[in-house]
Protein backbone atom coordinates (compact mmCIF):
# COMPACT_ATOMS: atom_id res chain seq x y z
CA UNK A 1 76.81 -62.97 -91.58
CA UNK A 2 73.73 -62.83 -89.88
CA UNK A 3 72.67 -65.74 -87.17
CA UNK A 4 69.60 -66.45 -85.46
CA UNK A 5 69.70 -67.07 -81.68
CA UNK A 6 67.72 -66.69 -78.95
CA UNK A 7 69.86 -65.38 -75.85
CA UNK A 8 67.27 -64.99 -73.11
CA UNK A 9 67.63 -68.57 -72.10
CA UNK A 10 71.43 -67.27 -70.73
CA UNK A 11 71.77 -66.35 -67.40
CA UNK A 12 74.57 -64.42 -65.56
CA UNK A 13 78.03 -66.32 -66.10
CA UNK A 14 76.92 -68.51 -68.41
CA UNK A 15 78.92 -69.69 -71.24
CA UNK A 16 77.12 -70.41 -74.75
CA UNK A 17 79.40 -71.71 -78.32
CA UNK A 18 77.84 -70.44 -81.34
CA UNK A 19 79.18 -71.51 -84.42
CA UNK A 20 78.68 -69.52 -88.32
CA UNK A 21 80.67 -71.03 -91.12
CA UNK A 22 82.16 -67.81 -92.81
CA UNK A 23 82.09 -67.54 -96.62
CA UNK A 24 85.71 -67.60 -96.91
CA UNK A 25 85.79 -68.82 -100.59
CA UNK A 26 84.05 -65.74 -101.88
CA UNK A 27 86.07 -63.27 -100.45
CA UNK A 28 88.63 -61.06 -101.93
CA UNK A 29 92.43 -61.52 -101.04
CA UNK A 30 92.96 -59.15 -98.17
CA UNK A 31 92.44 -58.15 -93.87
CA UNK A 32 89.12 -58.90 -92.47
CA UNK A 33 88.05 -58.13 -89.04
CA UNK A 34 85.42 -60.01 -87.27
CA UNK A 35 82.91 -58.44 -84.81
CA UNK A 36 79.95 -59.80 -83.00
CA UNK A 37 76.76 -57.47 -82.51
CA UNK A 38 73.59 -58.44 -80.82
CA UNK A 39 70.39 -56.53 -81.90
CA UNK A 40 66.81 -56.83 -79.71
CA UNK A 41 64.63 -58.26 -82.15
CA UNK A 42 61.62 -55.97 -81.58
CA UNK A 43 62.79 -53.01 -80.93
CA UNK A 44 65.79 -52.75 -83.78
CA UNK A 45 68.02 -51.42 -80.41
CA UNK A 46 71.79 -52.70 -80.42
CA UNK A 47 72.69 -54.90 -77.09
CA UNK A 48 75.47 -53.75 -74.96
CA UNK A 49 77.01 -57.20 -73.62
CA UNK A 50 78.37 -57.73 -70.03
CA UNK A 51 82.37 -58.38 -70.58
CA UNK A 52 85.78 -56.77 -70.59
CA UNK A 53 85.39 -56.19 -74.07
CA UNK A 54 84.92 -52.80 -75.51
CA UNK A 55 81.91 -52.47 -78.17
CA UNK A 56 82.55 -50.28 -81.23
CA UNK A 57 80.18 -49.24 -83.94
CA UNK A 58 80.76 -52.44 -85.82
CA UNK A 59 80.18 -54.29 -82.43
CA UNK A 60 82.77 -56.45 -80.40
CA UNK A 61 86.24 -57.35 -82.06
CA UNK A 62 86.58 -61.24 -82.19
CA UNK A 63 89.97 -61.14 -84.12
CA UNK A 64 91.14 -61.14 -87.68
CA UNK A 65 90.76 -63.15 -91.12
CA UNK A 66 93.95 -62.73 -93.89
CA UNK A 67 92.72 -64.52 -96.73
């Protein structure tokens, strides 16, 4: 689901809440995962963010949706 924000306003150690309602309605019975990927607007380049978290190709693993 994509979401428009503007993170350059965020400095070191700050905290930020984003919320994105989910289609949960129209989804198929079954596991979903849910990752979190930040893309540079201009040049199309995937953002590496500064946490303990490891990226994968799908992004940053926020947890899991059993519908």
């Amino acid at each position: 689901v994509p979401m428009q924000a503007d993170l350059r306003t965020l400095g070191s150690g700050c905290k930020k809440t984003f919320t994105v309602p989910l289609p949960v309605k129209t989804l198929e019975q079954g596991s979903y995962e849910i990752y979190f990927s930040v893309t540079d607007k201009t040049s199309g380049q995937r953002m590496l963010l500064g946490n303990q978290n490891k990226a994968t190709d799908d992004g940053y693993l926020l947890g899991r949706l059993e519908k």
